[in-house]
Protein backbone atom coordinates (compact mmCIF):
# COMPACT_ATOMS: atom_id res chain seq x y z
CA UNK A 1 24.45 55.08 56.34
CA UNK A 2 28.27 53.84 56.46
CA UNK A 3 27.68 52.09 53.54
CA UNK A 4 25.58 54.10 50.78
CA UNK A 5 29.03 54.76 49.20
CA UNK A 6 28.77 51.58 48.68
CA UNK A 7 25.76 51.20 47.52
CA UNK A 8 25.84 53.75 44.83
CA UNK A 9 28.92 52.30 43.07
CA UNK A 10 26.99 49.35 42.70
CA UNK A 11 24.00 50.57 41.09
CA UNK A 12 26.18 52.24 38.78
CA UNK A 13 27.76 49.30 37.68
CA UNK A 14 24.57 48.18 37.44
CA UNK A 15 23.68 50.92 35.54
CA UNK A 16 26.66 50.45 33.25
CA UNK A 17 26.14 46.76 32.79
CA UNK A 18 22.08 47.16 31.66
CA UNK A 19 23.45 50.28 28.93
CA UNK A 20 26.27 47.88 27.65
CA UNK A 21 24.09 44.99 27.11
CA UNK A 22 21.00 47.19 25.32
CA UNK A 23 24.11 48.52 23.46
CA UNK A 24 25.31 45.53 22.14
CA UNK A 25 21.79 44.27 21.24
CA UNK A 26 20.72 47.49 19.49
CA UNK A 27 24.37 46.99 17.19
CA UNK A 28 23.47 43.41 16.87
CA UNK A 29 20.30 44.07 15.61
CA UNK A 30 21.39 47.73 13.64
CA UNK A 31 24.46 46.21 12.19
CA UNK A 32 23.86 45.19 8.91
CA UNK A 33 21.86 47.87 8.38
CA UNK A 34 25.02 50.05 9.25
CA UNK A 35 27.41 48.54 7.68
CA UNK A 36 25.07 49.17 4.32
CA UNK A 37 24.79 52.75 5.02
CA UNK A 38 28.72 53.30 5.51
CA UNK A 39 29.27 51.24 2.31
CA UNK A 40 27.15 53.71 0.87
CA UNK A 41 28.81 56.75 2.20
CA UNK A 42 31.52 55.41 1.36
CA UNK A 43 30.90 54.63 -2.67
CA UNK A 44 29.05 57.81 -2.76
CA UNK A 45 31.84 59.61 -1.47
CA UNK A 46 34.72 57.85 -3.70
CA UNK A 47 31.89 58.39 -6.89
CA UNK A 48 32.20 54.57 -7.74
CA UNK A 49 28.28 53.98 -7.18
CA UNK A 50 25.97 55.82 -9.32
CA UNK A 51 23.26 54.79 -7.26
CA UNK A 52 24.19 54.47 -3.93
CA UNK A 53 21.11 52.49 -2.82
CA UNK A 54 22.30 49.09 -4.20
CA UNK A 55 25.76 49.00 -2.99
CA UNK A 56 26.40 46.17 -0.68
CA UNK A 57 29.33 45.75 1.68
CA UNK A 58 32.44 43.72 -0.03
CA UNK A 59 33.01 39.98 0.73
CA UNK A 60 35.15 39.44 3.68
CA UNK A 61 37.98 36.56 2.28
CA UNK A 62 39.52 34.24 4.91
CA UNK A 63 42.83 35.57 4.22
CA UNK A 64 41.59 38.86 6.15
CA UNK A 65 40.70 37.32 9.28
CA UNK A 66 42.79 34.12 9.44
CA UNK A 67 45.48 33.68 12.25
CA UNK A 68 49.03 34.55 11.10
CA UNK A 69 52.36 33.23 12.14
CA UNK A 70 56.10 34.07 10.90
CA UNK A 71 55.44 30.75 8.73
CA UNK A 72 53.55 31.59 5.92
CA UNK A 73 55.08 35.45 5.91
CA UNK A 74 56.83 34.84 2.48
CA UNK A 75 53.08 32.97 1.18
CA UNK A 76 51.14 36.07 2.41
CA UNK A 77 53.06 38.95 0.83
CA UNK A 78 53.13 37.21 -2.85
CA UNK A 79 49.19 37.61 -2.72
């Protein structure tokens, strides 16, 4: 009995751990599928897509996930 505190926290970190993981594989799985819907919302919303069922999400370029430094600061802002 001096330890079901204990116990308890544990299987709800356990608890937490088994929701994160199904979460993570339900957005792996859902994502694409997501991130078409939003794009639609999204085009529907700003009126640019007549029909909203062939809109796919924009091209991610490199130069919108690529590390930055104080180097190139002068290169990135004439772009």
């Amino acid at each position: 009995m001096k330890h079901s505190k204990g116990q308890g926290m544990v299987e709800y970190i356990i608890l937490v751990a088994i929701i994160a993981v199904a979460s993570l594989g339900i957005v792996k799985i859902l994502g694409s599928t997501v991130t078409r819907k939003l794009t639609q919302i999204t085009y529907a919303l700003q009126g640019k897509a007549p029909d909203a069922r062939s809109a796919d999400a924009p091209k991610v370029e490199r130069k919108h996930w690529e590390k930055r430094d104080m180097d190139d600061f002068y290169e990135s802002a004439e772009e």
